[in-house]
C-alpha atoms as a PDB file:
ATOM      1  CA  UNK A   1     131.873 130.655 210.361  1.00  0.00           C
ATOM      2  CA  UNK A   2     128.532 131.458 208.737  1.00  0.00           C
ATOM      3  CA  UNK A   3     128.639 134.987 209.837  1.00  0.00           C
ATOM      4  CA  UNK A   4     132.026 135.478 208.120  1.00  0.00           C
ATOM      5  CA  UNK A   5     131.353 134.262 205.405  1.00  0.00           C
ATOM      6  CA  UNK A   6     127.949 136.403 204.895  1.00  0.00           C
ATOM      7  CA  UNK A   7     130.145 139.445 205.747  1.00  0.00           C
ATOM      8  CA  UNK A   8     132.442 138.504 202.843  1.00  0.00           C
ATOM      9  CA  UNK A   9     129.331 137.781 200.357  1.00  0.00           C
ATOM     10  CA  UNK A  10     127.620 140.939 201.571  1.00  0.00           C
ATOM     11  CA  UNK A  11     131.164 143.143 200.931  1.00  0.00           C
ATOM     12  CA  UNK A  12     130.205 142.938 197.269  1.00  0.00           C
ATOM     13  CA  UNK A  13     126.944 143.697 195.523  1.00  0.00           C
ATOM     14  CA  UNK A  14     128.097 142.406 192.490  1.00  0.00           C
ATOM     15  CA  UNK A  15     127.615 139.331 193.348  1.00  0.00           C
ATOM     16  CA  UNK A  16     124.626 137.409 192.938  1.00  0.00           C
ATOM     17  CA  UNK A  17     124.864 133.926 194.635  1.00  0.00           C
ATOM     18  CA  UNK A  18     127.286 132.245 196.702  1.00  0.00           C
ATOM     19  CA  UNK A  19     126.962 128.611 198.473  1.00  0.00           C
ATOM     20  CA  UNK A  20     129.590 126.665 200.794  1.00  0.00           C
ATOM     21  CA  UNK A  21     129.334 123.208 202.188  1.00  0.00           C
ATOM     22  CA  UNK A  22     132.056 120.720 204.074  1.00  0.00           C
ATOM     23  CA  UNK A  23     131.386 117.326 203.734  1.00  0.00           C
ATOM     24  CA  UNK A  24     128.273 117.694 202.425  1.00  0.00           C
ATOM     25  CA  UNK A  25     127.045 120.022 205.013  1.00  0.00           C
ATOM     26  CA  UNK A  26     126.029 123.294 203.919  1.00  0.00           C
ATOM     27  CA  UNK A  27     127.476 125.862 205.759  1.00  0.00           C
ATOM     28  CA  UNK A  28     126.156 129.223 203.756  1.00  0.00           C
ATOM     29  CA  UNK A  29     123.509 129.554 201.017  1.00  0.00           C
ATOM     30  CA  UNK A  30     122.489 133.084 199.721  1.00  0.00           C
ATOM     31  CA  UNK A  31     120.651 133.877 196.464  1.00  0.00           C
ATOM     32  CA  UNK A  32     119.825 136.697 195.191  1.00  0.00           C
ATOM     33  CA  UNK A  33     117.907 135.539 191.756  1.00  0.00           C
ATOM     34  CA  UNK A  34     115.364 133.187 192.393  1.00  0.00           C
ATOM     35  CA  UNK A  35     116.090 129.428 192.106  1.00  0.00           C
ATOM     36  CA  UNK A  36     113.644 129.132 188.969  1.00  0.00           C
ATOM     37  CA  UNK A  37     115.897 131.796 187.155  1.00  0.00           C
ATOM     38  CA  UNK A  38     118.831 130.602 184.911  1.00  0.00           C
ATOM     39  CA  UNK A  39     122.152 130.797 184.665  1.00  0.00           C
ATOM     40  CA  UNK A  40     124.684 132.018 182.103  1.00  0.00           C
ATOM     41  CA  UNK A  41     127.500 129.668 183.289  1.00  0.00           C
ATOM     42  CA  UNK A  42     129.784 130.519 180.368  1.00  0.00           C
ATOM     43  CA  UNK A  43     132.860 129.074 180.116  1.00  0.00           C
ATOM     44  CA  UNK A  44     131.976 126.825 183.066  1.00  0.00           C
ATOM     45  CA  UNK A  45     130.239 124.758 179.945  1.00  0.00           C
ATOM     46  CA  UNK A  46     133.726 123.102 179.116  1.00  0.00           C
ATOM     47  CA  UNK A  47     133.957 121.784 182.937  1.00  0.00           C
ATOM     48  CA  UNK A  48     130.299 119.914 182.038  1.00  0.00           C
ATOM     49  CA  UNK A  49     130.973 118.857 178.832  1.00  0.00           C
ATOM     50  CA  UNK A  50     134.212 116.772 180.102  1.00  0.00           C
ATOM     51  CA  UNK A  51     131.957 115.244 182.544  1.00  0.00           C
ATOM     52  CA  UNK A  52     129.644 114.241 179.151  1.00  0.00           C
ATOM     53  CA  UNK A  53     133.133 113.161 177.798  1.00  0.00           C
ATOM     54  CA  UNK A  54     133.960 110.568 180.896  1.00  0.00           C
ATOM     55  CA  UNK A  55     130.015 109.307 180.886  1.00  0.00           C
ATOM     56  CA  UNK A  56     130.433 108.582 176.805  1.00  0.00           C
ATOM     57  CA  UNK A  57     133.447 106.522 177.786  1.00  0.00           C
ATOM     58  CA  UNK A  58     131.971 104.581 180.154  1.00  0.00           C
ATOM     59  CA  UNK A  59     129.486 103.595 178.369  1.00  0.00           C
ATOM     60  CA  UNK A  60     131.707 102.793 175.558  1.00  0.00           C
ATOM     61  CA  UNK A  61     130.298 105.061 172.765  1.00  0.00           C
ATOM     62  CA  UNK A  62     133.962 106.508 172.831  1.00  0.00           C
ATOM     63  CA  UNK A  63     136.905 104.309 172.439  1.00  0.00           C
ATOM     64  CA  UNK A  64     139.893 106.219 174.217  1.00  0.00           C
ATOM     65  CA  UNK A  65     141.412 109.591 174.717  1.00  0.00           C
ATOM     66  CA  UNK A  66     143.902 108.571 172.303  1.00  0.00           C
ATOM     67  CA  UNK A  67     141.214 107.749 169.401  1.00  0.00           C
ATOM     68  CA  UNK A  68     142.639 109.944 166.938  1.00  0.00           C
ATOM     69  CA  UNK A  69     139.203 112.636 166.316  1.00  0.00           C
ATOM     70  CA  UNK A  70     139.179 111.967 162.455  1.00  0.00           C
ATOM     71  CA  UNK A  71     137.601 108.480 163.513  1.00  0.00           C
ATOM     72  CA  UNK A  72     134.652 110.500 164.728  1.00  0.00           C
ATOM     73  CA  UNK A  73     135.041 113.991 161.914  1.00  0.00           C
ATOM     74  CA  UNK A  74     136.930 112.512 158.676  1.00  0.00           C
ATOM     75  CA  UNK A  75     138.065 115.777 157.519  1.00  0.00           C
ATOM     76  CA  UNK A  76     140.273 116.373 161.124  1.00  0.00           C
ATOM     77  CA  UNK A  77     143.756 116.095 161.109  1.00  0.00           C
ATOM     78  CA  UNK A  78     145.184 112.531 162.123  1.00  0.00           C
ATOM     79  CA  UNK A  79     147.214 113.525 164.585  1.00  0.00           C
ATOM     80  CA  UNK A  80     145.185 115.101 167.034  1.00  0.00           C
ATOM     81  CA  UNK A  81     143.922 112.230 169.718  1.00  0.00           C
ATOM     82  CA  UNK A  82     140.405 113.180 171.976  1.00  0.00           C
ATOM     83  CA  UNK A  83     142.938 113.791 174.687  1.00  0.00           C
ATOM     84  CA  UNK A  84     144.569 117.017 173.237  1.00  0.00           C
ATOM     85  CA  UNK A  85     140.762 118.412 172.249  1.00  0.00           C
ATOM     86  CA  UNK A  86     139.803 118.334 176.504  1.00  0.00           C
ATOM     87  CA  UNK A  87     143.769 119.789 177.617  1.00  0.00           C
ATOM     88  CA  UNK A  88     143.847 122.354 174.749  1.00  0.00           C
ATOM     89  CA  UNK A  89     146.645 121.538 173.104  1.00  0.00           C
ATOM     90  CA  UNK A  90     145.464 120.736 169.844  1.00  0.00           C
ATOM     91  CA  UNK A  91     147.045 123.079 168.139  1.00  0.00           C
ATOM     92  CA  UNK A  92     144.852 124.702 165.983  1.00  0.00           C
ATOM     93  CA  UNK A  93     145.699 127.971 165.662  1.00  0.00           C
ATOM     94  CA  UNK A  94     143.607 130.513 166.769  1.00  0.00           C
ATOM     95  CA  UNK A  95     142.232 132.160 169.899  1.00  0.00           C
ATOM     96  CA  UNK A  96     139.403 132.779 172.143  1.00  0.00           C
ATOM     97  CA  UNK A  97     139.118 136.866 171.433  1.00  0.00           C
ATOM     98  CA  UNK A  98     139.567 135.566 167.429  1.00  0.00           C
ATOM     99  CA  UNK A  99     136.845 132.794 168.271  1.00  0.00           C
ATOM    100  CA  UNK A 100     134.008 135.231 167.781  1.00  0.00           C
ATOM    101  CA  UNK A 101     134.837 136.795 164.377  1.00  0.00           C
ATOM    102  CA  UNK A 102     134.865 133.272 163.141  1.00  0.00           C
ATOM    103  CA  UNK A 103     131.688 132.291 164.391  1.00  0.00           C
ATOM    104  CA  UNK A 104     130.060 135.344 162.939  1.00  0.00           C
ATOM    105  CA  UNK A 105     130.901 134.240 159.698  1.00  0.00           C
ATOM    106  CA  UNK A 106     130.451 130.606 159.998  1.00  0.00           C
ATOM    107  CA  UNK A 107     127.734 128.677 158.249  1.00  0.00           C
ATOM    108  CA  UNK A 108     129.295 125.513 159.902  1.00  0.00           C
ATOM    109  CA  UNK A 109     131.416 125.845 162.666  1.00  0.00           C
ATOM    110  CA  UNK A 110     132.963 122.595 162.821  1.00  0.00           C
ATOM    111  CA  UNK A 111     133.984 122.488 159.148  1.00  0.00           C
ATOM    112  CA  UNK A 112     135.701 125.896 159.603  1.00  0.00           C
ATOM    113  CA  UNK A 113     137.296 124.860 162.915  1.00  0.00           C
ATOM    114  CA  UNK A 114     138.675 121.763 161.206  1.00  0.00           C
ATOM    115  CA  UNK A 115     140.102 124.225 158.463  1.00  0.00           C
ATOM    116  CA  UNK A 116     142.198 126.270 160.734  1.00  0.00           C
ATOM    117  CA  UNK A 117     146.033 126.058 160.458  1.00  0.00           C
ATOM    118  CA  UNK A 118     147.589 124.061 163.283  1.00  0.00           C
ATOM    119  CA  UNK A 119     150.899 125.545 165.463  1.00  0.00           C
ATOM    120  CA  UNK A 120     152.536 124.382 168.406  1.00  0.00           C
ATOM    121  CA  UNK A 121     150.648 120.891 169.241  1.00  0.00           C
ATOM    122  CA  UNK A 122     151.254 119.548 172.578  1.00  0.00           C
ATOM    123  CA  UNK A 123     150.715 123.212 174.040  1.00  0.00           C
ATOM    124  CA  UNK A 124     148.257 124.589 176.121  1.00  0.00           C
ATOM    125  CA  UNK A 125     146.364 127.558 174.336  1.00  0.00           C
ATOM    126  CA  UNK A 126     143.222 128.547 176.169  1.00  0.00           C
ATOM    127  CA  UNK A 127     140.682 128.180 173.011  1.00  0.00           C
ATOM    128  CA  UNK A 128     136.514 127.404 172.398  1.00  0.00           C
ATOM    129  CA  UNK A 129     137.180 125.443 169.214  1.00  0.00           C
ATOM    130  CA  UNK A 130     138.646 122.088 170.808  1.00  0.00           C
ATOM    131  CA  UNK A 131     135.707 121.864 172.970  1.00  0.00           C
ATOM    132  CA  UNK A 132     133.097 122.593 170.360  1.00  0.00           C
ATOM    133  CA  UNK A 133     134.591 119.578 168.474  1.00  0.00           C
ATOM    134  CA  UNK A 134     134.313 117.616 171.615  1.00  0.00           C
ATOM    135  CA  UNK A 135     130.358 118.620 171.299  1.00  0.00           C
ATOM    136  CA  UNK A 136     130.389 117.298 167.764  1.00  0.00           C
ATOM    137  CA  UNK A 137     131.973 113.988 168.615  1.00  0.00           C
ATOM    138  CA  UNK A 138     129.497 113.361 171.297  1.00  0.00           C
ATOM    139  CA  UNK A 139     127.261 113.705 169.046  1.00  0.00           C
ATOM    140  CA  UNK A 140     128.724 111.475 166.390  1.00  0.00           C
ATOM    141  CA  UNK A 141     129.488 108.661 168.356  1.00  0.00           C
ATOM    142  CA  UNK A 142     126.083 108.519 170.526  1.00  0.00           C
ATOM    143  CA  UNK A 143     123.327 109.588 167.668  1.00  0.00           C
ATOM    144  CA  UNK A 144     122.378 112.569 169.950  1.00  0.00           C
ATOM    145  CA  UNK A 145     123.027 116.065 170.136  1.00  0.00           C
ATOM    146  CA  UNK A 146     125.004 116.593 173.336  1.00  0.00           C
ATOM    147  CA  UNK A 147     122.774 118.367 175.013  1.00  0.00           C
ATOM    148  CA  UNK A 148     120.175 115.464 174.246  1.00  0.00           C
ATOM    149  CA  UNK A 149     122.781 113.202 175.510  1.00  0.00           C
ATOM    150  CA  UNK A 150     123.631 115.623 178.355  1.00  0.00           C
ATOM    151  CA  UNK A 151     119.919 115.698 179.478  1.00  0.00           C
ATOM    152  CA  UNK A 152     119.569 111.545 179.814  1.00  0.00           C
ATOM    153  CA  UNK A 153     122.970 110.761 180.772  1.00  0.00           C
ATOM    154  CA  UNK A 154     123.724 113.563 183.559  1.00  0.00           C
ATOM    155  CA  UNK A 155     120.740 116.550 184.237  1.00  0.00           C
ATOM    156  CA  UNK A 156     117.697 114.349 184.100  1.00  0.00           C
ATOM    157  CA  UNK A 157     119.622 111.633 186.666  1.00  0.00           C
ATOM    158  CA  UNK A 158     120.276 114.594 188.961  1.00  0.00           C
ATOM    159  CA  UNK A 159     116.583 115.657 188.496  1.00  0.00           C
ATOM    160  CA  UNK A 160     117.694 119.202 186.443  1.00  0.00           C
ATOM    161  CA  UNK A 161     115.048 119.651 184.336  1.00  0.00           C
ATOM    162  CA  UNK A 162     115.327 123.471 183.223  1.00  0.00           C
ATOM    163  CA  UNK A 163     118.253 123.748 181.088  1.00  0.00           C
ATOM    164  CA  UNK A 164     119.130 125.745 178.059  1.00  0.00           C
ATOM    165  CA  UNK A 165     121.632 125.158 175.460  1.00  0.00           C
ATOM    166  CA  UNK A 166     122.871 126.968 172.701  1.00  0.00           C
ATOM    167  CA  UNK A 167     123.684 125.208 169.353  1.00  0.00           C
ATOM    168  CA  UNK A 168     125.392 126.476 166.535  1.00  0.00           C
ATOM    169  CA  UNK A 169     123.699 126.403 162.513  1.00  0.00           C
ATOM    170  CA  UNK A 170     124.376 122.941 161.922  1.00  0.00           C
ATOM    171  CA  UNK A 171     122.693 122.075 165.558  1.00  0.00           C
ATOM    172  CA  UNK A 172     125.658 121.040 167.007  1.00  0.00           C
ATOM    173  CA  UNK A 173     125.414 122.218 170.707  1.00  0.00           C
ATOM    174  CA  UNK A 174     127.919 124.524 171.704  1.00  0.00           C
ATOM    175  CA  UNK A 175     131.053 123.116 173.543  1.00  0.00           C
ATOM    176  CA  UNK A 176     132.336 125.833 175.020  1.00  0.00           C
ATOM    177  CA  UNK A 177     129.576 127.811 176.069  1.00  0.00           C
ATOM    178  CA  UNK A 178     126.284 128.620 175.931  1.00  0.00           C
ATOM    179  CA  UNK A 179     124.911 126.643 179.122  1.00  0.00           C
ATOM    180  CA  UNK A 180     122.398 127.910 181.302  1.00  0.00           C
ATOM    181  CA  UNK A 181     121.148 126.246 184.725  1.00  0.00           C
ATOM    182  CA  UNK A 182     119.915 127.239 187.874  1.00  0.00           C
ATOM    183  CA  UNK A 183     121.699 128.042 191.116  1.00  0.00           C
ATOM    184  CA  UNK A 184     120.119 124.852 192.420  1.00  0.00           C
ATOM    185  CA  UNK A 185     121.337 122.925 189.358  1.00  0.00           C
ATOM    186  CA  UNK A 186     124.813 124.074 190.184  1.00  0.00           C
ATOM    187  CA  UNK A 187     124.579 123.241 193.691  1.00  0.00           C
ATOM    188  CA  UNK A 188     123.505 119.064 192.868  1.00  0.00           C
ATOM    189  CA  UNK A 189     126.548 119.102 190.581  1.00  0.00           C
ATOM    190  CA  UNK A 190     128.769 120.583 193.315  1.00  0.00           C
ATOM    191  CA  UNK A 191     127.362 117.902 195.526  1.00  0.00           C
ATOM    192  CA  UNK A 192     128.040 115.007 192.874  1.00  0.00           C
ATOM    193  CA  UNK A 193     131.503 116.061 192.339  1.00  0.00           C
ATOM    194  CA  UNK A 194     132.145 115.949 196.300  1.00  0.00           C
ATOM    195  CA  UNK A 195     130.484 112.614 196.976  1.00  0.00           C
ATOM    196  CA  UNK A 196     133.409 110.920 193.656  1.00  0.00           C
ATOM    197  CA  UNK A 197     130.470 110.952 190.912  1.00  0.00           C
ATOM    198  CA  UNK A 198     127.875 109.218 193.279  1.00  0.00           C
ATOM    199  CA  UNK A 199     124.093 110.648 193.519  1.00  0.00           C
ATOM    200  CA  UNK A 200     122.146 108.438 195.711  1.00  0.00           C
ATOM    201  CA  UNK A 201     124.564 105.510 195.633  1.00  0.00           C
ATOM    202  CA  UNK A 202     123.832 105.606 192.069  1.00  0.00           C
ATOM    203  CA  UNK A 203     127.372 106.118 189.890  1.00  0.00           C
ATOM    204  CA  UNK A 204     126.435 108.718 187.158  1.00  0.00           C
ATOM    205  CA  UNK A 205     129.819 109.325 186.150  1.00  0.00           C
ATOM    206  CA  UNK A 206     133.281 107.180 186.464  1.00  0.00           C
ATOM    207  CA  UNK A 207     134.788 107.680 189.933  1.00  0.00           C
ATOM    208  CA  UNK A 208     137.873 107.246 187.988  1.00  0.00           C
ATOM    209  CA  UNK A 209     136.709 109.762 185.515  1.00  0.00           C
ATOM    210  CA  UNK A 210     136.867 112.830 187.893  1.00  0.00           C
ATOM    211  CA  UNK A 211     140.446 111.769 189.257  1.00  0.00           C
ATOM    212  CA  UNK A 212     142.087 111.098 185.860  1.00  0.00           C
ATOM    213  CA  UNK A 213     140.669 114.709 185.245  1.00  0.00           C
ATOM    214  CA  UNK A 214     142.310 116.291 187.816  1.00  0.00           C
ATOM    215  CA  UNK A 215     145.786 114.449 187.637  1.00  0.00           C
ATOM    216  CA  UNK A 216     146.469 114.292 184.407  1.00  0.00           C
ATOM    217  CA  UNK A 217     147.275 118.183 183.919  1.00  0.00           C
ATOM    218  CA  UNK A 218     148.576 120.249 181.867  1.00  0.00           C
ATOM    219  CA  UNK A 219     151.060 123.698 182.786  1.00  0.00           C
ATOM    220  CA  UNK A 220     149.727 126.958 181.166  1.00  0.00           C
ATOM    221  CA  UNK A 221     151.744 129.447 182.891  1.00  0.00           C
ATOM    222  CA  UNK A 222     148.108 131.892 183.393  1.00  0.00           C
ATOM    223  CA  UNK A 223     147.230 132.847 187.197  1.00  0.00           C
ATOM    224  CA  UNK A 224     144.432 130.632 186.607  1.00  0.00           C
ATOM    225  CA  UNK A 225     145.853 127.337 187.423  1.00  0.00           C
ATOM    226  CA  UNK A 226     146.776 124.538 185.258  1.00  0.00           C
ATOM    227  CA  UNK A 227     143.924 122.297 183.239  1.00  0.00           C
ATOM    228  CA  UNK A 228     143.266 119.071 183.814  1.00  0.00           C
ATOM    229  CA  UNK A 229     140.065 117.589 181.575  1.00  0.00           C
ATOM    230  CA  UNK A 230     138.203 120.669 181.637  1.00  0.00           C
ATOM    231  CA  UNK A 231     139.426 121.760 185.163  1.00  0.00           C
ATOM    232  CA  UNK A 232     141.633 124.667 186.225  1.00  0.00           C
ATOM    233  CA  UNK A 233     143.823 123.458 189.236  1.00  0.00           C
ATOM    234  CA  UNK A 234     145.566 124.734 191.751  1.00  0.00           C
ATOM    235  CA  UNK A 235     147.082 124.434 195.136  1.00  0.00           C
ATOM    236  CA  UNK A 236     145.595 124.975 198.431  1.00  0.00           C
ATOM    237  CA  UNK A 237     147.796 124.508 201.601  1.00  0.00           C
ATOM    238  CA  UNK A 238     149.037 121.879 200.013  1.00  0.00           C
ATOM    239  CA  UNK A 239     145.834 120.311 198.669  1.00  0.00           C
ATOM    240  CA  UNK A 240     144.380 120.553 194.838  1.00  0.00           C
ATOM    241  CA  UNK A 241     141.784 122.330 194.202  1.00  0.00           C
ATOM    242  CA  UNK A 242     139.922 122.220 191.176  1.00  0.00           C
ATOM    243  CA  UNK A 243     137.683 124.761 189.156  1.00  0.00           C
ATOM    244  CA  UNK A 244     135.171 124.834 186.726  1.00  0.00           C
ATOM    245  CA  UNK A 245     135.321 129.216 185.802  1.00  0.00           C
ATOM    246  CA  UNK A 246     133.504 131.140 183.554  1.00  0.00           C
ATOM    247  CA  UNK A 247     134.390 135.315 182.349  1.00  0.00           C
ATOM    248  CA  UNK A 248     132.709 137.289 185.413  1.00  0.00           C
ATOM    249  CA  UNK A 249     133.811 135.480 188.163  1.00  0.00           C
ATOM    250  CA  UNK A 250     131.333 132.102 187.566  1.00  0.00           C
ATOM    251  CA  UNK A 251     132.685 129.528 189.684  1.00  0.00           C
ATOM    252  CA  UNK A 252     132.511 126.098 191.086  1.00  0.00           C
ATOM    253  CA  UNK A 253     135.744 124.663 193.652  1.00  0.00           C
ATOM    254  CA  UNK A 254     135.956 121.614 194.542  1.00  0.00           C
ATOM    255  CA  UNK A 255     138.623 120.868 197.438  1.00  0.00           C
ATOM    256  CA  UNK A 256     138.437 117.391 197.440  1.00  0.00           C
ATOM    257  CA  UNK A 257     140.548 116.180 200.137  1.00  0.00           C
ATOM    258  CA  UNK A 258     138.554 118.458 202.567  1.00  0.00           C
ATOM    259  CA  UNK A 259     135.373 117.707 201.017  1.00  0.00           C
ATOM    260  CA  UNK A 260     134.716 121.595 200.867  1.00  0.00           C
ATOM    261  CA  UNK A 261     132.242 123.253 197.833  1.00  0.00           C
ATOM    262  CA  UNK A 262     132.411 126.803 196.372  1.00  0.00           C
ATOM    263  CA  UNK A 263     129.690 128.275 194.332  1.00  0.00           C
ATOM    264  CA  UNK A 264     129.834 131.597 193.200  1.00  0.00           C
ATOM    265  CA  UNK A 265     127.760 133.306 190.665  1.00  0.00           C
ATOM    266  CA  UNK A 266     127.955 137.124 189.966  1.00  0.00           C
ATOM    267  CA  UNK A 267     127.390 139.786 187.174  1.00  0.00           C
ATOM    268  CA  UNK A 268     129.862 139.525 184.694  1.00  0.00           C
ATOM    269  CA  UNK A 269     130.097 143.087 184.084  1.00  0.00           C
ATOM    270  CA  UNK A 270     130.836 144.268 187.034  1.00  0.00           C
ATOM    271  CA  UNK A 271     132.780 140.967 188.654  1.00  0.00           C
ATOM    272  CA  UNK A 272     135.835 138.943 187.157  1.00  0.00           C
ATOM    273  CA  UNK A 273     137.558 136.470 188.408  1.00  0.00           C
ATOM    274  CA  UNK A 274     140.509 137.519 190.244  1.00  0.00           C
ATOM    275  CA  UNK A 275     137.773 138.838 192.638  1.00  0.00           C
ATOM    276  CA  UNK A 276     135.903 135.626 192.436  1.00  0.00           C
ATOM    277  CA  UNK A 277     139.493 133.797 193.298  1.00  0.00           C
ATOM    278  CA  UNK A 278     140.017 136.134 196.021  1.00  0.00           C
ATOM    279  CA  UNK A 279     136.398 135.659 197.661  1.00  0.00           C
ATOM    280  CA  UNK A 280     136.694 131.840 197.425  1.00  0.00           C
ATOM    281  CA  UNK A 281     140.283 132.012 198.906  1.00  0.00           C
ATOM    282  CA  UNK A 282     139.000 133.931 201.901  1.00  0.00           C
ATOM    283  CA  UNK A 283     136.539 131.497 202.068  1.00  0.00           C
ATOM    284  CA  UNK A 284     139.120 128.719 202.268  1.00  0.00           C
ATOM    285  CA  UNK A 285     140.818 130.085 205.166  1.00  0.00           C
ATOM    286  CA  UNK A 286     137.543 131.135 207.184  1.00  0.00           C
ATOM    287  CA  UNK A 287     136.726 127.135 206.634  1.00  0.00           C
ATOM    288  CA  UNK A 288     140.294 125.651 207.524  1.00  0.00           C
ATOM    289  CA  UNK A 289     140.802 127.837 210.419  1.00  0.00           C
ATOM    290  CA  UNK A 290     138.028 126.357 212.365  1.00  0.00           C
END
């Protein structure tokens, strides 16, 4: 099985790492950057950040996903609930390839977010802004940046100790992107998502968390998948799968029924992800037909 799946890594020199395990065995591990080296996970940030999102609920510094957000940013609209901000369907109106024009000229992002015109809430528009406000209430209801937060609560607990995080000019860290890690880093996360949140026998995030995060989903009609809190899922011979993905073919799968992991890491200039969904599909049936 190993062999195969080298053969389907080594098809590709675009890519730069690429690790597989089943039930916590790994079955392939091959890096090309050194372990020490980080990561620009990109959009693969929102998949962490709803993981901050379930470990500020338990701990109570959030109410509910259907705290309206003004409880947390006064100037937000009072219809939007904590809920719509991690399924993107707030409603604000605006999107990702708009996202950067607006950030160029932004003194303070989430005052500018909070000023956009809203259109079609309830709807699932792939968009930065709702998870950049999920940053900023993190950090309004637990006195910490998030990536302070993020660094007690969830890296240092997994012993990740090299991480960088971009913030924007009010020091709010970004909530859509800007995350990097190591391989390695990526690989302990994999590992805590396939063991249901446990490191150690220690619970570092809800059990209950990661499966209300991949059941309650929303449809988006993109090749992607549908999202969940922060998760792209799909189906896999009749199992879900779910995805954290970021632009260049970044991804984590998790098949949780089969206890299988996914890793893959690649130059996002040269890679994108239909090719990453492709490799990790082969992958899949290499694994299942053994």
């Amino acid at each position: 099985m190993s062999e195969v799946i080298r053969m389907l890594y080594e098809q590709n020199d675009s890519i730069h790492n690429l690790y597989v395990s089943v039930s916590n065995k790994e079955i392939f591990n091959a890096q090309q950057m050194n372990d020490s080296n980080l990561i620009d996970i990109r959009s693969m940030t929102k998949s962490i950040v709803s993981l901050l999102i379930g470990i500020a609920l338990k701990e109570k510094h959030i109410k509910s996903l259907e705290t309206p957000i003004n409880y947390y940013l006064p100037d937000a609209p009072g219809h939007i609930v904590i809920r719509d901000l991690l399924t993107m369907t707030s409603g604000f109106d605006i999107d990702d390839k708009n996202l950067y024009g607006l950030i160029l000229k932004s003194k303070d992002w989430v005052k500018d977010i909070l000023d956009l015109p809203l259109s079609g809430q309830g709807d699932f528009r792939y968009k930065g802004v709702d998870y950049h406000l999920l940053s900023a209430i993190i950090s309004k209801s637990t006195g910490l940046k998030m990536s302070s937060f993020a660094q007690i609560k969830f890296f240092s607990p997994l012993r990740i100790n090299e991480v960088e995080w971009e913030s924007d000019p009010q020091g709010v860290t970004v909530g859509s992107t800007g995350l990097k890690i190591s391989f390695e880093s990526l690989v302990k996360i994999s590992k805590l998502l396939i063991n249901n949140s446990f490191d150690n026998n220690n619970e570092i995030i809800s059990n209950d968390w990661i499966k209300k995060s991949i059941e309650n989903c929303i449809s988006t009609n993109l090749s992607y998948g549908d999202y969940g809190y922060g998760w792209w899922l799909k189906s896999y011979r009749g199992n879900v799968i779910y995805r954290a993905l970021g632009s260049g073919g970044q991804q984590i799968l998790i098949n949780p029924q089969e206890k299988i992991s996914v890793i893959i890491t690649a130059d996002s200039k040269t890679f994108n992800h239909i090719e990453s969904e492709v490799l990790s599909n082969k992958i899949l049936d290499v694994i299942m037909a053994n």
